[in-house]
Each structure stands twice: as structure tokens, then as C-alpha cells.
Protein backbone atom coordinates (compact mmCIF):
# COMPACT_ATOMS: atom_id res chain seq x y z
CA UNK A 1 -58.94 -48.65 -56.77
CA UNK A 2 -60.68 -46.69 -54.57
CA UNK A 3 -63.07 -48.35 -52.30
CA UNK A 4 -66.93 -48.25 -53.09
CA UNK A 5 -68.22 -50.51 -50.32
CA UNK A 6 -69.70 -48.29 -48.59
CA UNK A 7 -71.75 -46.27 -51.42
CA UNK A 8 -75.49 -47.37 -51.87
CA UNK A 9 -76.30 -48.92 -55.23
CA UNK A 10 -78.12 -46.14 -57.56
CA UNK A 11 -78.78 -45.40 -61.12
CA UNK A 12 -75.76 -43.71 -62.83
CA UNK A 13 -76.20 -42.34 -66.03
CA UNK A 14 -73.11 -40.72 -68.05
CA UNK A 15 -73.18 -38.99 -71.77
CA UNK A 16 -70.02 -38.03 -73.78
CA UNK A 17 -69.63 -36.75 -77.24
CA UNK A 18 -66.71 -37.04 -79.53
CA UNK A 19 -65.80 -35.27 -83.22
CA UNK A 20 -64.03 -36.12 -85.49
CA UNK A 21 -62.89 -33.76 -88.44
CA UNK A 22 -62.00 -34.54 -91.99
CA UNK A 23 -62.26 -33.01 -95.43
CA UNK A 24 -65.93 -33.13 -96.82
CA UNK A 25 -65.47 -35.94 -99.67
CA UNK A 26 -63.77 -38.36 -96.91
CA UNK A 27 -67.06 -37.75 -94.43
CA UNK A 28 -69.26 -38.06 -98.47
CA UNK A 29 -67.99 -41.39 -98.24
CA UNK A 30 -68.21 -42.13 -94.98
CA UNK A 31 -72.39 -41.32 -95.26
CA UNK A 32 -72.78 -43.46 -98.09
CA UNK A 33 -71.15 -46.31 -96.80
CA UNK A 34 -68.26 -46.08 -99.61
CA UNK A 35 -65.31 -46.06 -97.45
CA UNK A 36 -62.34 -49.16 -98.66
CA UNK A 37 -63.14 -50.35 -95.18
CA UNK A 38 -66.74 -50.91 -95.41
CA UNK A 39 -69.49 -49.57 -93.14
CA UNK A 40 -67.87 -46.69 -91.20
CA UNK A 41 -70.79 -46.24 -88.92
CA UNK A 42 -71.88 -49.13 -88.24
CA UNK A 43 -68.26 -50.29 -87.41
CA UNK A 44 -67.46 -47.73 -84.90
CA UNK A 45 -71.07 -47.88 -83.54
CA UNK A 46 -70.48 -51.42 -82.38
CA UNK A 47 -66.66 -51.00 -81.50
CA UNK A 48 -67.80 -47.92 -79.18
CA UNK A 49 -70.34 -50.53 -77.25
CA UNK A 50 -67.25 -53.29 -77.16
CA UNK A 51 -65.01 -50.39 -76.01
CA UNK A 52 -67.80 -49.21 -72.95
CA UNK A 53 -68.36 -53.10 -72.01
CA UNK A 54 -64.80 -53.58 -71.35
CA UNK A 55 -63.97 -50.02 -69.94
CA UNK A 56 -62.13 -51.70 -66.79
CA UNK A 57 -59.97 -53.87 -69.02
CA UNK A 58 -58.55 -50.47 -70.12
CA UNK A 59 -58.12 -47.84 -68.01
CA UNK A 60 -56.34 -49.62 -64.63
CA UNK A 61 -57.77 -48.10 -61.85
CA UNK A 62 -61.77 -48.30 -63.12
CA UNK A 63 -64.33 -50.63 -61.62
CA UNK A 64 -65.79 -53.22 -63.84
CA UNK A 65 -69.47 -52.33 -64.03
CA UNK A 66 -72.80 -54.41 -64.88
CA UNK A 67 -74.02 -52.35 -67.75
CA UNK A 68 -77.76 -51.68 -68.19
CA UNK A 69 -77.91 -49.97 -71.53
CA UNK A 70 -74.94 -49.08 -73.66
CA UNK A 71 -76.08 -47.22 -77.06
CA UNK A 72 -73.29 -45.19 -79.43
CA UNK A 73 -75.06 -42.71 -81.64
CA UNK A 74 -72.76 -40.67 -85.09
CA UNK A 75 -73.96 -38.56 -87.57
CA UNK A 76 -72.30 -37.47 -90.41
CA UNK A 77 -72.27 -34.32 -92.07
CA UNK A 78 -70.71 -34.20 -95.26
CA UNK A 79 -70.78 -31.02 -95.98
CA UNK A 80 -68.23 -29.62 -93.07
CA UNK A 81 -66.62 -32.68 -92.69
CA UNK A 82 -67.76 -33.91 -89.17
CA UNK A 83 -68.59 -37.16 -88.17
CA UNK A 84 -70.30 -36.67 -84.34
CA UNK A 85 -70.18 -39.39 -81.80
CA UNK A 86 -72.53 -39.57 -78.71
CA UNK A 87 -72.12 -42.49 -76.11
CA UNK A 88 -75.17 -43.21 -73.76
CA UNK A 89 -74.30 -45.65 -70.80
CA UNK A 90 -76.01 -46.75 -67.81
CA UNK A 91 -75.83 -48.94 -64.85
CA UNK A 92 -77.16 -49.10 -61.51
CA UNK A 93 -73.91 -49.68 -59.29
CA UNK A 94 -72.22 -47.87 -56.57
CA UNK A 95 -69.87 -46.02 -59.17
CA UNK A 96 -70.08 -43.56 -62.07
CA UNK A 97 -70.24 -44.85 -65.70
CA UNK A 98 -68.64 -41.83 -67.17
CA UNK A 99 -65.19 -43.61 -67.85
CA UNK A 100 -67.94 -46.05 -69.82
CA UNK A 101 -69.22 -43.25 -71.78
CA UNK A 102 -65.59 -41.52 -72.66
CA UNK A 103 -64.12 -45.30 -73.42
CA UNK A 104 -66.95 -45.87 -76.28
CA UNK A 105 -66.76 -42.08 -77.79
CA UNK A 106 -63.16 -42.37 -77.73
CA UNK A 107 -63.12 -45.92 -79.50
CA UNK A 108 -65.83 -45.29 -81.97
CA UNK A 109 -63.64 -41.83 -83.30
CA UNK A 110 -60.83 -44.23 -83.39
CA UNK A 111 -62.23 -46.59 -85.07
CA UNK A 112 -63.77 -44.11 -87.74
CA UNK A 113 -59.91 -42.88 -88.02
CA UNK A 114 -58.84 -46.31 -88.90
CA UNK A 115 -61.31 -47.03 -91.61
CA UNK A 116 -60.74 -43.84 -93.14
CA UNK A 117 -57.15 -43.50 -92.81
CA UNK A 118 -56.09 -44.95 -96.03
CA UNK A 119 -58.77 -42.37 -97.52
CA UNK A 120 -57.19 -39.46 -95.78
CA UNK A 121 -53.98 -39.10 -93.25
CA UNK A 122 -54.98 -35.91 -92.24
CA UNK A 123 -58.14 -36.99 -89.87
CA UNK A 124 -58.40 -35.29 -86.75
CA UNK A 125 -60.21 -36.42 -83.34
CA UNK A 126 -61.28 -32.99 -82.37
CA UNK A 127 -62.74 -33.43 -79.12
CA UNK A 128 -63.90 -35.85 -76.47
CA UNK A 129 -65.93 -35.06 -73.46
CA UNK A 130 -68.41 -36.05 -70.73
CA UNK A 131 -71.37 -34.12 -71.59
CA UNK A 132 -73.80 -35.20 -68.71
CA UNK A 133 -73.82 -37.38 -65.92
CA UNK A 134 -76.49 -38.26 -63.26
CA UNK A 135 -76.90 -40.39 -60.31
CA UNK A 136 -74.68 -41.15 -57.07
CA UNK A 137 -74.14 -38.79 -54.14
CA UNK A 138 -72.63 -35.65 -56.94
CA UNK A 139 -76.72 -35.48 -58.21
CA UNK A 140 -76.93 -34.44 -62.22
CA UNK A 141 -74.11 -32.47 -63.93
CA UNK A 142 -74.37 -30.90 -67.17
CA UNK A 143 -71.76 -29.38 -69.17
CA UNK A 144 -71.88 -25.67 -69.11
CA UNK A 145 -73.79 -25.66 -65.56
CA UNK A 146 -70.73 -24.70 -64.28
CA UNK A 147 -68.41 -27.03 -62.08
């Protein structure tokens, strides 16, 4: 791990989005709740905030972090077939909570791909990114601020 000692303590913020594609009556189902596996959102929403809370468990080299505020927000739109993930995490530590952020997204559009699956093979997780970060010595980030 690399060593944090030394860093003061400051608010870190981190936001990642994820998508996940499928054909329109798979995501129909998903909005109404009528997936085989239940409640699709609601499922993934709380398996995302499992996922961020244990984020060091996971990836090897990541420092376990107290969490402040962990949220996991998807909408669903039918119509294109696109079920949207967005993972909010916070802390006030000495290191980033990005990996916090990523780890929920990527768990949540998982965990929609699981409950869907027997629905539809073809499911695709399109896309997982950090989207905005803030705090620590780096200042804010955006994506598409450049670097």
C-alpha cells in the first residue's frame, strides 16, 4: 500500500457512473419491478453500497476507509434499453474514495446483469467511470476538464 501517514485528513468526495445496455422489454421489466429475480433496483442499489463499504476487501492494494455517506442512484429507461448507475461516496480520510465509487457502480451493473440474465444473455455493461472527484492535495476533477 502506499503510505498515507503523512497526508492531512480532508473531505474526499468521488462520483462514478456505470451503464448497462439491454433490449427495451428486458429494461420494461426491470422498471416495473417484473424481473424472475425480484426488485432489480432496489437489489443492485443496496449491493452497490455493500460493494463501496467493503472496497478494500476487494481490490488488494486499497485503504479501508470510514465512509461518511455512500448513496447508489439507477434509472431506467425502457425505451433504449439503459439502466444508468451513479455511485456517490464520501469520507473524510487522508485518501481518495474513488476506488469506493467505481467498486459500487461496478457491483450494482453486476448485480442488475445477474437478475436479468435468465431474462436475456445478451446484457452488456457498457461503461464504468469516475465522473468527479474532490478533495485531497489533486483539488476537484471533473470528467471532460481535461487531465
Amino acid at each position: 500500500m502506499v503510505d498515507v501517514g503523512a497526508k492531512p485528513v480532508t473531505e474526499r468526495r468521488a462520483v462514478a457512473e456505470a451503464l448497462v445496455r439491454m433490449q427495451p422489454a428486458t429494461a420494461a421489466a426491470v422498471l416495473a419491478g417484473d424481473a424472475p429475480k425480484g426488485d432489480v433496483v432496489g437489489t443492485a442499489r443496496i449491493a452497490g453500497i455493500q460493494a463501496a463499504k467493503r472496497t478494500a476487501e476487494l481490490i488488494p492494494l486499497c485503504h479501508p476507509l470510514p465512509l461518511s455517506y455512500v448513496d447508489v442512484e439507477i434509472e431506467v429507461d425502457a425505451a433504449d434499453g439503459l439502466v444508468s448507475i451513479r455511485a456517490d461516496a464520501r469520507t473524510s480520510a487522508q485518501t481518495g474514495v474513488e476506488m469506493e465509487a467505481l467498486t459500487a457502480c461496478s457491483v450494482a451493473a453486476l448485480t442488475v446483469y445477474d437478475m436479468v440474465k435468465g431474462m436475456e444473455r445478451g446484457v452488456e455493461i457498457a461503461e464504468v467511470m469516475l465522473v468527479e472527484k474532490s478533495g485531497g492535495k489533486s483539488g476537484t476533477w471533473r470528467r471532460g476538464d481535461g487531465a
